[in-house]
C-alpha atoms as a PDB file:
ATOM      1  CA  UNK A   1     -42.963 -43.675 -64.228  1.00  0.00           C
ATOM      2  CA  UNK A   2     -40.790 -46.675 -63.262  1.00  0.00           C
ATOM      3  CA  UNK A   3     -37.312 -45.664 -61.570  1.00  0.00           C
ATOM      4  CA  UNK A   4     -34.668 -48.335 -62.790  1.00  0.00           C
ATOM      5  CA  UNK A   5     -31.503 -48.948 -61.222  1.00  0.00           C
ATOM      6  CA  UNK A   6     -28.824 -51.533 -62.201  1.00  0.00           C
ATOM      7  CA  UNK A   7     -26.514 -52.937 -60.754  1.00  0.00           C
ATOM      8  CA  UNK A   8     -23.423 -55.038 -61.384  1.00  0.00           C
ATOM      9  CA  UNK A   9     -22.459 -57.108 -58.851  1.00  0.00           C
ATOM     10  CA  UNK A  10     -19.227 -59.120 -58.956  1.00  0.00           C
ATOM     11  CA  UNK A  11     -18.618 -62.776 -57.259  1.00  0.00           C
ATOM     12  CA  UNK A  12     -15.922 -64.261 -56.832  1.00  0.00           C
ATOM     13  CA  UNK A  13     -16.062 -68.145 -58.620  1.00  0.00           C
ATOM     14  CA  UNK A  14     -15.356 -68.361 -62.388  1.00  0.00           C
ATOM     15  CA  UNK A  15     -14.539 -71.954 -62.350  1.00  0.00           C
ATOM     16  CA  UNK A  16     -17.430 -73.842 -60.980  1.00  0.00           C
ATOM     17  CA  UNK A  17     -20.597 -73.636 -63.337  1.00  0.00           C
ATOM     18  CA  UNK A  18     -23.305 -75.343 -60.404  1.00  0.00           C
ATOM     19  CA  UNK A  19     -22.294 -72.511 -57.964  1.00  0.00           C
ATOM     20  CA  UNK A  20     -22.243 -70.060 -60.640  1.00  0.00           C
ATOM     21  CA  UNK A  21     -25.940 -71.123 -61.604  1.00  0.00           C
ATOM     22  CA  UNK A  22     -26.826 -70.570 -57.771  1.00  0.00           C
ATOM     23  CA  UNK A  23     -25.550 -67.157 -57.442  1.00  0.00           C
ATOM     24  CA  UNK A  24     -27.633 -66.277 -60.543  1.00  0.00           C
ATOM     25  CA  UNK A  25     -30.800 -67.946 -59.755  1.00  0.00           C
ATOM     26  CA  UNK A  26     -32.367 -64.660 -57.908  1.00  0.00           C
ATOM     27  CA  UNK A  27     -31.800 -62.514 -60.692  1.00  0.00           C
ATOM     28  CA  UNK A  28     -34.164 -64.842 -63.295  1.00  0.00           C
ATOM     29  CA  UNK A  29     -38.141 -65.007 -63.023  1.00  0.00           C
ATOM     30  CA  UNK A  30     -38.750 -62.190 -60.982  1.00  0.00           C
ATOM     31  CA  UNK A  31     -40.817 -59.229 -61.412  1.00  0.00           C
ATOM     32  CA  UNK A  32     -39.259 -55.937 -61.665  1.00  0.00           C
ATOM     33  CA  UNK A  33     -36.024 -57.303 -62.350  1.00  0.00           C
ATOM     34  CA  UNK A  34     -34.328 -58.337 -65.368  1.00  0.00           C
ATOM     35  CA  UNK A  35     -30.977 -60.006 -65.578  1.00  0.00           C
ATOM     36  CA  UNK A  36     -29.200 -58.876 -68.973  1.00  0.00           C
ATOM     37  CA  UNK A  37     -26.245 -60.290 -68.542  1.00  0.00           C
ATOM     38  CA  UNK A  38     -23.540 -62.463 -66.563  1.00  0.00           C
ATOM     39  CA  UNK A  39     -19.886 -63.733 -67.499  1.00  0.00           C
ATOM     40  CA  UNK A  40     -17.383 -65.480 -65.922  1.00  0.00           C
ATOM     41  CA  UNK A  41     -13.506 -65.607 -66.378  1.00  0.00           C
ATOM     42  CA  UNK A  42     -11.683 -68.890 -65.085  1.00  0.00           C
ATOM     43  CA  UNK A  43      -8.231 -67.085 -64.731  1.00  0.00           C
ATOM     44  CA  UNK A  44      -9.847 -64.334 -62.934  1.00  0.00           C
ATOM     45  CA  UNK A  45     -12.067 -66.868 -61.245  1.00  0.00           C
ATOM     46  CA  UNK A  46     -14.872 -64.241 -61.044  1.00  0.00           C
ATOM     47  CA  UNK A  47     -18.151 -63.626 -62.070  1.00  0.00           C
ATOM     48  CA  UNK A  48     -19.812 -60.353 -63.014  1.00  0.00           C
ATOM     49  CA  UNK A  49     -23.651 -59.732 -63.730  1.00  0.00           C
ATOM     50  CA  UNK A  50     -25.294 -57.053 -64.810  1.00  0.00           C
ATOM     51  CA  UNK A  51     -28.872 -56.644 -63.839  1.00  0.00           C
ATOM     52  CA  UNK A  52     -31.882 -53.533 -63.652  1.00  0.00           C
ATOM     53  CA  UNK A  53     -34.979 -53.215 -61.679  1.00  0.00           C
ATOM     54  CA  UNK A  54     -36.722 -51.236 -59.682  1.00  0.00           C
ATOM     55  CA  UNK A  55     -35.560 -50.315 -56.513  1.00  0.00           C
ATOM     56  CA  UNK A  56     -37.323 -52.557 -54.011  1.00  0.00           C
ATOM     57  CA  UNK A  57     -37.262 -55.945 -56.326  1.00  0.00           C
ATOM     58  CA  UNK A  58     -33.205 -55.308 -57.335  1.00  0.00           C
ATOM     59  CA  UNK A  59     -32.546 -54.863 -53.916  1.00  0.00           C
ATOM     60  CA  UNK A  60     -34.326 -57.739 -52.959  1.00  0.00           C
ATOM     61  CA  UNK A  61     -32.471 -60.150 -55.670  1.00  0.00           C
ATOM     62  CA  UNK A  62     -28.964 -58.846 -54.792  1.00  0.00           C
ATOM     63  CA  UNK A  63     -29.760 -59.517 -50.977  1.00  0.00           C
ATOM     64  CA  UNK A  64     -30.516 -62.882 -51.602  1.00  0.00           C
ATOM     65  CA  UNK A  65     -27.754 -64.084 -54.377  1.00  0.00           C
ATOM     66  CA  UNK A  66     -25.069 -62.873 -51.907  1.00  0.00           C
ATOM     67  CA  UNK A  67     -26.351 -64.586 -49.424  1.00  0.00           C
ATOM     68  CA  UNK A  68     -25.595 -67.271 -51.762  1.00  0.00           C
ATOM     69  CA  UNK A  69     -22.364 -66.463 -52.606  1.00  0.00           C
ATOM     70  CA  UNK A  70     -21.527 -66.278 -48.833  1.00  0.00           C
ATOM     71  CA  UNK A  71     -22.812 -69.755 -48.283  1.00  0.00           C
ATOM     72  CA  UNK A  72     -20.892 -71.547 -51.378  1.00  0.00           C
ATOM     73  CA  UNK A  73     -17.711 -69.787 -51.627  1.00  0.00           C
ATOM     74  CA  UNK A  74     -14.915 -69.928 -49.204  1.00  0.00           C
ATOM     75  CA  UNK A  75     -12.734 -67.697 -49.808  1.00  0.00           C
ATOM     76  CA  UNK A  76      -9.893 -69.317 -47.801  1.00  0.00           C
ATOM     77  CA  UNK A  77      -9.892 -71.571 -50.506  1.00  0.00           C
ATOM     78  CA  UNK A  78     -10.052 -68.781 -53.325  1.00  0.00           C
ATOM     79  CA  UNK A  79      -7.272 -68.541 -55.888  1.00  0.00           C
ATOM     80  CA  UNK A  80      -7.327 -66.004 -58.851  1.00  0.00           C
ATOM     81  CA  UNK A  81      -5.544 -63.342 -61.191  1.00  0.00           C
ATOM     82  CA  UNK A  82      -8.495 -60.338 -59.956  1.00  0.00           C
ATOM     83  CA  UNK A  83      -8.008 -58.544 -56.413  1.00  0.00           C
ATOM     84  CA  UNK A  84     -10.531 -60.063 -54.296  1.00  0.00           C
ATOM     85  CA  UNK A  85     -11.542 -59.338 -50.938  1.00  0.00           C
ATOM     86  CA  UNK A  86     -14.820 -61.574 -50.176  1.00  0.00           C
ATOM     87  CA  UNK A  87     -17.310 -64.279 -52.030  1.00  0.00           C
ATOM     88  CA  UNK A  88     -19.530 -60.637 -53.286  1.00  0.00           C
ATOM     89  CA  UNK A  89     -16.337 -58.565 -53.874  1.00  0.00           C
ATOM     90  CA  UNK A  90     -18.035 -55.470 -54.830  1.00  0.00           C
ATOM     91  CA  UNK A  91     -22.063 -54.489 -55.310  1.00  0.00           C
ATOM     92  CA  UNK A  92     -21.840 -51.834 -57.465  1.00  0.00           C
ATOM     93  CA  UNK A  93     -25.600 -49.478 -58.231  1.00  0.00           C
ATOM     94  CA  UNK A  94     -26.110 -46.970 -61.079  1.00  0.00           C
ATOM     95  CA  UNK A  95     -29.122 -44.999 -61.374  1.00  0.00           C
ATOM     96  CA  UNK A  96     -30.504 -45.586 -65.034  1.00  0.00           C
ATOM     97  CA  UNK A  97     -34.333 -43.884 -65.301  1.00  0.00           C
ATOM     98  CA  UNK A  98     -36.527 -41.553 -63.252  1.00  0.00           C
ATOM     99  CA  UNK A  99     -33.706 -42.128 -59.876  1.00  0.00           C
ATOM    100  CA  UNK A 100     -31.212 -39.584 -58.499  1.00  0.00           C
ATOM    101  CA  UNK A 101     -28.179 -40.249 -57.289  1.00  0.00           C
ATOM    102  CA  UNK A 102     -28.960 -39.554 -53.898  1.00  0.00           C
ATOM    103  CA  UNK A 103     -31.490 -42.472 -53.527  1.00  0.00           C
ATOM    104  CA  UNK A 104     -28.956 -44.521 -55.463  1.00  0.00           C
ATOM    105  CA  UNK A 105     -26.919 -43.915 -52.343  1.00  0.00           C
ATOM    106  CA  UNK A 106     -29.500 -44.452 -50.060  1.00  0.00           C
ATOM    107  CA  UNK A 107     -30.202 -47.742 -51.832  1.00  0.00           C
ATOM    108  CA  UNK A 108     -26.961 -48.661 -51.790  1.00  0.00           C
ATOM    109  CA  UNK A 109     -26.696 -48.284 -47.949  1.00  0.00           C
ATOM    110  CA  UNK A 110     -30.089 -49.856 -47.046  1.00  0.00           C
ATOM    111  CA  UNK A 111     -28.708 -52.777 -48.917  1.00  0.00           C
ATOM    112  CA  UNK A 112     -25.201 -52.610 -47.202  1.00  0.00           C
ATOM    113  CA  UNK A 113     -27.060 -52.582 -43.807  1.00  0.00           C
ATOM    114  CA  UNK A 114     -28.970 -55.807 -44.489  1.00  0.00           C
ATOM    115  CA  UNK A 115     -26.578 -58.124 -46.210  1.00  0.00           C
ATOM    116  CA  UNK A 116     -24.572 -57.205 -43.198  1.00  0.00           C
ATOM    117  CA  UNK A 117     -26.822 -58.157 -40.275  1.00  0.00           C
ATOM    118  CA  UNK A 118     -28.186 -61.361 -42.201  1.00  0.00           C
ATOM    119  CA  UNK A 119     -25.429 -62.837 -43.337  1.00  0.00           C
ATOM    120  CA  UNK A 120     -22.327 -61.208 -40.519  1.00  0.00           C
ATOM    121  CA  UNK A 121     -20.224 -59.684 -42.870  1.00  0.00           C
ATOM    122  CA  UNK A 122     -18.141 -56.578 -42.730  1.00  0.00           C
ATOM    123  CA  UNK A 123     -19.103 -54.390 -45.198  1.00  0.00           C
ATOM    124  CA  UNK A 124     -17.528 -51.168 -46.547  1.00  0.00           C
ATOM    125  CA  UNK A 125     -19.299 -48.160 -48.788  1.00  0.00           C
ATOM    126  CA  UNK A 126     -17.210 -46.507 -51.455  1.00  0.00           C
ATOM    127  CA  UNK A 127     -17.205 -44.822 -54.417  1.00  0.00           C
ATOM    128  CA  UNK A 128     -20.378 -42.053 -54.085  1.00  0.00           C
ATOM    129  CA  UNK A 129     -21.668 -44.218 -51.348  1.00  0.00           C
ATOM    130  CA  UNK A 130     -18.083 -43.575 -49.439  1.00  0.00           C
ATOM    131  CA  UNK A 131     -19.218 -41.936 -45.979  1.00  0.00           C
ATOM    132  CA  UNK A 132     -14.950 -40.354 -45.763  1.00  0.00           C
ATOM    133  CA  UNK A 133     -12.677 -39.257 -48.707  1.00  0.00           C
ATOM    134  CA  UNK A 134     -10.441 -42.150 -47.861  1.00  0.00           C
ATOM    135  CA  UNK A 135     -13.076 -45.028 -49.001  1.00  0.00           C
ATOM    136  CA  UNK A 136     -14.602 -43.440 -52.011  1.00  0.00           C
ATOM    137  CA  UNK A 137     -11.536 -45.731 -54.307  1.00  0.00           C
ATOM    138  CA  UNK A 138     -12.080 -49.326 -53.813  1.00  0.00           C
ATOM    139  CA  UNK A 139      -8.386 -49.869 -54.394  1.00  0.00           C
ATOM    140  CA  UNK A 140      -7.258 -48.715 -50.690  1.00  0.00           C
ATOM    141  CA  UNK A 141     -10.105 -50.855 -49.309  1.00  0.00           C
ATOM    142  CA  UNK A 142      -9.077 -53.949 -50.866  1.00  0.00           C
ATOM    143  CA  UNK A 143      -5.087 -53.475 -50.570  1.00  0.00           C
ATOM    144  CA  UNK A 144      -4.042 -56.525 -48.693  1.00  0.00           C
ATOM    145  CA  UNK A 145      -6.462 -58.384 -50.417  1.00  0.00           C
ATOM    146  CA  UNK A 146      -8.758 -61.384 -48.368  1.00  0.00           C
ATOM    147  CA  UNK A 147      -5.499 -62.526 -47.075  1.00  0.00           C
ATOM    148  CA  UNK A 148      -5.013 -59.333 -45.902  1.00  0.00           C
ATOM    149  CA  UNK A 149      -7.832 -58.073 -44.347  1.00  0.00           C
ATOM    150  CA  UNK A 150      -8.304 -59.699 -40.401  1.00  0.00           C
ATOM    151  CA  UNK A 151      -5.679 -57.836 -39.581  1.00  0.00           C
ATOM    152  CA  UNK A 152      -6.357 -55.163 -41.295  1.00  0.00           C
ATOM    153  CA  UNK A 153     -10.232 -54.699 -40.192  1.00  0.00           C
ATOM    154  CA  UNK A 154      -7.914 -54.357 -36.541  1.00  0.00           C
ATOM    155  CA  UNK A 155      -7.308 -50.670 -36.996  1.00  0.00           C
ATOM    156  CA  UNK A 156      -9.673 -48.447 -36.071  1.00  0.00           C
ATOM    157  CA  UNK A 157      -9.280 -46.216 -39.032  1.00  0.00           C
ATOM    158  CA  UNK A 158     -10.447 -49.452 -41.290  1.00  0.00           C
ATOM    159  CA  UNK A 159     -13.777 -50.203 -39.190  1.00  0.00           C
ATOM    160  CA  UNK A 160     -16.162 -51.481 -41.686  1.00  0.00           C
ATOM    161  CA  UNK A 161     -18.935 -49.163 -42.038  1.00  0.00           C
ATOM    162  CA  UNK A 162     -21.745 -52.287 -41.168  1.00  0.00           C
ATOM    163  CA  UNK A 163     -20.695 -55.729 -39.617  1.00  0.00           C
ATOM    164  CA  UNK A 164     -18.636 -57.029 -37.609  1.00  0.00           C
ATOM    165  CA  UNK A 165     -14.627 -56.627 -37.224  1.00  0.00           C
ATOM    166  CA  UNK A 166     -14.259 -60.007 -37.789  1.00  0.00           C
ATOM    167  CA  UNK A 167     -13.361 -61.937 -40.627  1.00  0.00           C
ATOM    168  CA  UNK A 168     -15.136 -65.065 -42.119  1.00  0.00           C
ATOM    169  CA  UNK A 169     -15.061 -67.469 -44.981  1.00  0.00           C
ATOM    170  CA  UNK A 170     -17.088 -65.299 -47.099  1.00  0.00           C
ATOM    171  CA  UNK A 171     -14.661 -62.367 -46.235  1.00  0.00           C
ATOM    172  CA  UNK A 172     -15.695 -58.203 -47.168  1.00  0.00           C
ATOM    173  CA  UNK A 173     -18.043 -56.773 -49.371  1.00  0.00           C
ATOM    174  CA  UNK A 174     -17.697 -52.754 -50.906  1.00  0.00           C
ATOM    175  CA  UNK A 175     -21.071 -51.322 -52.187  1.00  0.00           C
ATOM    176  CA  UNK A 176     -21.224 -47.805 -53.958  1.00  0.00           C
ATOM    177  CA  UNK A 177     -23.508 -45.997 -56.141  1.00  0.00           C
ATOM    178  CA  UNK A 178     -21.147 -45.017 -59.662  1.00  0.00           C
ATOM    179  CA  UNK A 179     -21.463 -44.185 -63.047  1.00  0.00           C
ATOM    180  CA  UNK A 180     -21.210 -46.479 -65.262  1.00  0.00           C
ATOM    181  CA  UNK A 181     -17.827 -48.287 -65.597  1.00  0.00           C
ATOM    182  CA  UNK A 182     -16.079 -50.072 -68.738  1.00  0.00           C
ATOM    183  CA  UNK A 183     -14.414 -53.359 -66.990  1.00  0.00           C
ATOM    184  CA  UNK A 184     -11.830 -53.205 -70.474  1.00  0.00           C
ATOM    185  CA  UNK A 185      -9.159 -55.810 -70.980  1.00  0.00           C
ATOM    186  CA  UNK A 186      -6.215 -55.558 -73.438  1.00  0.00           C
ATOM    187  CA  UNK A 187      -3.924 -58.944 -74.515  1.00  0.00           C
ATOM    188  CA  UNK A 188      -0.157 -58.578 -75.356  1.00  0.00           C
ATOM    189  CA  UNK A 189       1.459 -61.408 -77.681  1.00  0.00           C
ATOM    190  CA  UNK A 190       4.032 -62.523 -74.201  1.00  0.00           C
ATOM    191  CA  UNK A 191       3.567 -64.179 -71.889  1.00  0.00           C
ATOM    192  CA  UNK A 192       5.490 -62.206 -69.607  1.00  0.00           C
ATOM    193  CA  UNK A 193       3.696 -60.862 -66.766  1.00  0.00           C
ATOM    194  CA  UNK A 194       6.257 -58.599 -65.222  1.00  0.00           C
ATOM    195  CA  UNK A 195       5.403 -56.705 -69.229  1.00  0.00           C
ATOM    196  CA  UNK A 196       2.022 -56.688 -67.893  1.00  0.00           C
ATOM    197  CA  UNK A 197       2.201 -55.493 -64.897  1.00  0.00           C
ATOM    198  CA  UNK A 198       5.007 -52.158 -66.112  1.00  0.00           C
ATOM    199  CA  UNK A 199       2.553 -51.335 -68.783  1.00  0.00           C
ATOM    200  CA  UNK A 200      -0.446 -51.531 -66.435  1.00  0.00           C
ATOM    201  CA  UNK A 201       2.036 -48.759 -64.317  1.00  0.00           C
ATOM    202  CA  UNK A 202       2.088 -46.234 -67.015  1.00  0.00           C
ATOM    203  CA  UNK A 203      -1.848 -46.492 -67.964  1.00  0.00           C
ATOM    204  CA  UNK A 204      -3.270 -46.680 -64.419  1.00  0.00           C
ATOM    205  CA  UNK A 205      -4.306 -42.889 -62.693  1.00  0.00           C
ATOM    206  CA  UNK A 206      -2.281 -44.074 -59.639  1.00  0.00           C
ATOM    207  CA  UNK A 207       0.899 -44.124 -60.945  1.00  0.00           C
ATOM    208  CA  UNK A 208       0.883 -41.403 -63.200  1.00  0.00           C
ATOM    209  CA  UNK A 209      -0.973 -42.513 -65.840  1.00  0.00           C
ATOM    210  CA  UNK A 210      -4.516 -41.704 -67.496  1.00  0.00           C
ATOM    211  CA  UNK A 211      -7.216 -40.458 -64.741  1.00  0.00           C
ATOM    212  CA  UNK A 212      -9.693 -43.008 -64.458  1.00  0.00           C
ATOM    213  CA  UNK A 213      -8.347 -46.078 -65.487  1.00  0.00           C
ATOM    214  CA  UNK A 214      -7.043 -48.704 -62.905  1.00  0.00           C
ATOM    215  CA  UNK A 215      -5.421 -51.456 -63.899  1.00  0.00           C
ATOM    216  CA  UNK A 216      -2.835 -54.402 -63.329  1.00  0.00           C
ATOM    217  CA  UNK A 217      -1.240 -57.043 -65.171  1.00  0.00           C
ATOM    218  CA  UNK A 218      -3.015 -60.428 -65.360  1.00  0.00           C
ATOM    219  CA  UNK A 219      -1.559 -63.624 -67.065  1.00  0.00           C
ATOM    220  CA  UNK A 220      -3.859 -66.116 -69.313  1.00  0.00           C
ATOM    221  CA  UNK A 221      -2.253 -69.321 -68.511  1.00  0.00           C
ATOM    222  CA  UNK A 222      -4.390 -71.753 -70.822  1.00  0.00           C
ATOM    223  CA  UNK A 223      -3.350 -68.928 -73.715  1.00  0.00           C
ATOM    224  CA  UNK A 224       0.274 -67.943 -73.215  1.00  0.00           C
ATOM    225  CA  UNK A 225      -0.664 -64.700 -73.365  1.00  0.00           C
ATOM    226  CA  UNK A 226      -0.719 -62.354 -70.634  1.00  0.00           C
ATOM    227  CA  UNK A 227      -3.053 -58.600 -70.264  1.00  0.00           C
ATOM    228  CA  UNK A 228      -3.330 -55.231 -68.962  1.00  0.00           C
ATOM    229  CA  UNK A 229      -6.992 -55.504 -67.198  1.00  0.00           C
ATOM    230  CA  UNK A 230      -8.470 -52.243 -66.579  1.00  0.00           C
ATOM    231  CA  UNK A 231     -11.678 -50.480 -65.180  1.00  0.00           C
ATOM    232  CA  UNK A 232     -12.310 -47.292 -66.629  1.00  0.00           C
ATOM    233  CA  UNK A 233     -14.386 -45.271 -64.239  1.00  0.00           C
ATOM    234  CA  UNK A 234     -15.573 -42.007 -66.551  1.00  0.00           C
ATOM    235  CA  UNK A 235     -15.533 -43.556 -70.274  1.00  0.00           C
ATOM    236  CA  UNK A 236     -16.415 -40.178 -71.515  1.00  0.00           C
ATOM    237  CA  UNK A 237     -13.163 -38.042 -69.917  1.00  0.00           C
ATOM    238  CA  UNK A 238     -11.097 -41.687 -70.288  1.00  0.00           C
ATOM    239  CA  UNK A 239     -11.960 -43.218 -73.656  1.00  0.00           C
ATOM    240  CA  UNK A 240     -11.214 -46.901 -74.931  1.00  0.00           C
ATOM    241  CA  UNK A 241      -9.308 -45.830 -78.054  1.00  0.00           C
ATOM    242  CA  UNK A 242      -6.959 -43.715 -75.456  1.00  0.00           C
ATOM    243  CA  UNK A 243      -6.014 -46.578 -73.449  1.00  0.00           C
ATOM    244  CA  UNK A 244      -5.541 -48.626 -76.565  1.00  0.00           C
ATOM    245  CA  UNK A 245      -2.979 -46.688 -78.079  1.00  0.00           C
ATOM    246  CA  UNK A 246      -0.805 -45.675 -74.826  1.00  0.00           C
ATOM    247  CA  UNK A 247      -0.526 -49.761 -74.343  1.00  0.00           C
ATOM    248  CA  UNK A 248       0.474 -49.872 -77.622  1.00  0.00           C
ATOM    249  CA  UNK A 249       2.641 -47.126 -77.443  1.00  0.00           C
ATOM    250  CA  UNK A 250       4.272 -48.539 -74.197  1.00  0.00           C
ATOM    251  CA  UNK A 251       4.695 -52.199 -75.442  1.00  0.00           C
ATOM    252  CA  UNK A 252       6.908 -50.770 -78.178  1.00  0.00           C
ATOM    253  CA  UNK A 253       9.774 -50.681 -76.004  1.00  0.00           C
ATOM    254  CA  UNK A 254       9.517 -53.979 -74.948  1.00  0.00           C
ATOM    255  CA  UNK A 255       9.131 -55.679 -78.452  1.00  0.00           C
ATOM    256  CA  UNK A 256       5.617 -56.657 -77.533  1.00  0.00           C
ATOM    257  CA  UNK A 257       2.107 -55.982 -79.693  1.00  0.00           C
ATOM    258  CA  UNK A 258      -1.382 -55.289 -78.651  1.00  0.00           C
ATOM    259  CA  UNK A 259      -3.479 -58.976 -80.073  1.00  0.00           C
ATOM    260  CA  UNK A 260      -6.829 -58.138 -78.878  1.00  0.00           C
ATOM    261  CA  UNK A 261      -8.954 -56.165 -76.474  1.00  0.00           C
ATOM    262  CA  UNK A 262     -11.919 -57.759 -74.131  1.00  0.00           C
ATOM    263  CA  UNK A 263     -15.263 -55.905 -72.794  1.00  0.00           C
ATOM    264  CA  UNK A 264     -16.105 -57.525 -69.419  1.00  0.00           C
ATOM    265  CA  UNK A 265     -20.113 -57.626 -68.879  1.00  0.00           C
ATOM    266  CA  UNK A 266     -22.000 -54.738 -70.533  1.00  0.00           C
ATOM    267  CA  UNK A 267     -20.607 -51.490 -71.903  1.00  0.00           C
ATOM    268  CA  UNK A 268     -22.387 -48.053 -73.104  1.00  0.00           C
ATOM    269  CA  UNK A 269     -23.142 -47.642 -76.614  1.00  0.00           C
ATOM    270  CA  UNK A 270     -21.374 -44.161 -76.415  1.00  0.00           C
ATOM    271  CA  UNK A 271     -18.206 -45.506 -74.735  1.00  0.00           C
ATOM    272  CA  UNK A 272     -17.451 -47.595 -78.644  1.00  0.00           C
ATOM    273  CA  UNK A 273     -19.104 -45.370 -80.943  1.00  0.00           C
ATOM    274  CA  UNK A 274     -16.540 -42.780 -79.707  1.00  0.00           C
ATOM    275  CA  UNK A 275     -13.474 -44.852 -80.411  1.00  0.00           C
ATOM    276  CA  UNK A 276     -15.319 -46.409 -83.541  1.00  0.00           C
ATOM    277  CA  UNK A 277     -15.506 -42.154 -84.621  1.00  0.00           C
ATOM    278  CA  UNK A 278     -11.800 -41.784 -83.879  1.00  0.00           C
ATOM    279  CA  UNK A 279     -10.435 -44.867 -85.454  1.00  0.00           C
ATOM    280  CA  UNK A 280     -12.997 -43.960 -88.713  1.00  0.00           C
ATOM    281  CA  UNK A 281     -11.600 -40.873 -88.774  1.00  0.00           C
ATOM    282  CA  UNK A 282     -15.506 -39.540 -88.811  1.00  0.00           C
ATOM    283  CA  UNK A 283     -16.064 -35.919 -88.952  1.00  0.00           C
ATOM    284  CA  UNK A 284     -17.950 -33.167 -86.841  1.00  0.00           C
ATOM    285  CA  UNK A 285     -20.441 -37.278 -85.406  1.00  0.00           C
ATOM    286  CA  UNK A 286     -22.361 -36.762 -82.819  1.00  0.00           C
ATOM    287  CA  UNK A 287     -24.314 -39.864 -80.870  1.00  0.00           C
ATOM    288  CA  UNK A 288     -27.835 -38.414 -82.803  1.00  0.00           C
ATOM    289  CA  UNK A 289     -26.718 -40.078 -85.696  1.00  0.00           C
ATOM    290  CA  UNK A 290     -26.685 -44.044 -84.096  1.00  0.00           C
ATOM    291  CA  UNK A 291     -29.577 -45.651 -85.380  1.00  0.00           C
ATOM    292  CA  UNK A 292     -30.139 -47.146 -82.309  1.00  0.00           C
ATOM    293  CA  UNK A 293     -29.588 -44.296 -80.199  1.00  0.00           C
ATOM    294  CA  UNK A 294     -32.724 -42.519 -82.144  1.00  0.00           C
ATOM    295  CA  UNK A 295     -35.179 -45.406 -81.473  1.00  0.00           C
ATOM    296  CA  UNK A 296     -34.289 -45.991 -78.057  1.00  0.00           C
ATOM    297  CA  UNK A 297     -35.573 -42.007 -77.448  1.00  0.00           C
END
């Protein structure tokens, strides 16, 4: 049987649709990989695309778009809302079908290795693929930020695991094997960041809030509106509806309502059906009952 492994790879242009196109070009036409989906945020200016294969063909395909992505984005010319560390920010791989985790890993590194010694970049693996404690969360690998990170990739305790020291144009890329993650936005009717960013405080694990959400204040300029962006690592011990309602609860003091929520890229049928069962008000539901969940078996 087929062993299929996706991956979700996350650039960082969300404003220009020709280099956008180019990143995604490796992901279309090929065998044993199938691109499902790819969106891009102009306020973020970043791209994420989700895509499965096999192995050997999704490595191939990730290899070459960020080679792409090193040779069309600059990133001393990069403005954004995200944290952003390089022109591939982050190669994320889940094992799907018929794959462990541990080759997930070893995928992950093979792939680390080589997008490192074609393209000179300094790579670091985190997450499952971490090789110390200290790098499995991204968030302490990419403090300091592009800007940041020449002097940072200085100290010997923040040698990149492959490539060089130095920093280029195309600046760091993480890879890690992880479950899958929920990349879950929620809008606030102000356009107050400062809101944004206290309420992103008292949700995110880091400062005391729920475990495995992350998250930081982001302002939509061309809506007035500004949001608490979020990834949720472990939708099942973290759910949506959770998050949702200590926002809410938290933007009560300031006077300020939840508008709207956002799903960034593709999400796990489980991860809405349970906050669809808790919002219902279902009884004693179990996933056995989702139409879809039946055929797919």
């Amino acid at each position: 049987m087929k062993k299929i492994v996706q991956c979700v790879p996350n650039f960082s242009e969300g404003r220009d649709k020709e280099v956008i196109d180019k990143i995604v070009e490796p992901f279309r036409g090929k065998d044993g990989v199938k691109l499902l989906d790819y969106q891009s945020d102009e306020d973020h200016n970043r791209m994420v695309v989700t895509v499965v294969g096999e192995p050997d063909s999704l490595k191939e395909a990730v290899v070459e778009a960020v080679g792409i992505a090193a040779k069309l984005i600059d990133m001393t010319k990069h403005t954004g809302q995200h944290p952003r560390m390089g022109a591939t920010d982050v190669v994320p791989f889940i094992p799907v079908k018929n794959v462990s985790v541990e080759e997930t890993i070893e995928l992950s590194k093979e792939v680390a290795k080589e997008i490192a010694e074609r393209f000179n970049l300094p790579v670091f693996l985190y997450e499952d693929s971490a090789t110390t404690p200290e790098r499995k969360n991204l968030a302490k690998i990419r403090a300091g930020q592009f800007e940041g990170m020449a002097e940072k990739l200085k100290d010997p305790h923040w040698k990149p695991d492959f490539g060089p020291i130095e920093v280029g144009k195309a600046g760091v890329t993480g890879v890690s094997t992880r479950m899958p993650l929920v990349a879950f936005n929620v809008n606030l009717d102000t356009s107050n960041i400062k809101i944004a960013d206290d309420i992103a405080k008292k949700v995110r694990h880091i400062s005391g809030g729920l475990r495995f959400c992350k998250g930081i204040g982001i302002e939509l300029k061309d809506r007035g509106i500004v949001q608490v962006s979020m990834n949720l690592t472990n939708y099942q011990k973290t759910s949506l509806y959770r998050v949702v309602e200590l926002i809410r609860i938290e933007a009560k003091r300031y006077g300020v309502n939840v508008v709207g929520s956002e799903v960034i890229g593709l999400v796990p049928m489980e991860a809405l059906i349970d906050s669809a069962v808790y919002y219902l008000g279902v009884e004693d539901f179990s996933m056995d009952q989702v139409l879809e969940a039946r055929i797919m078996e």
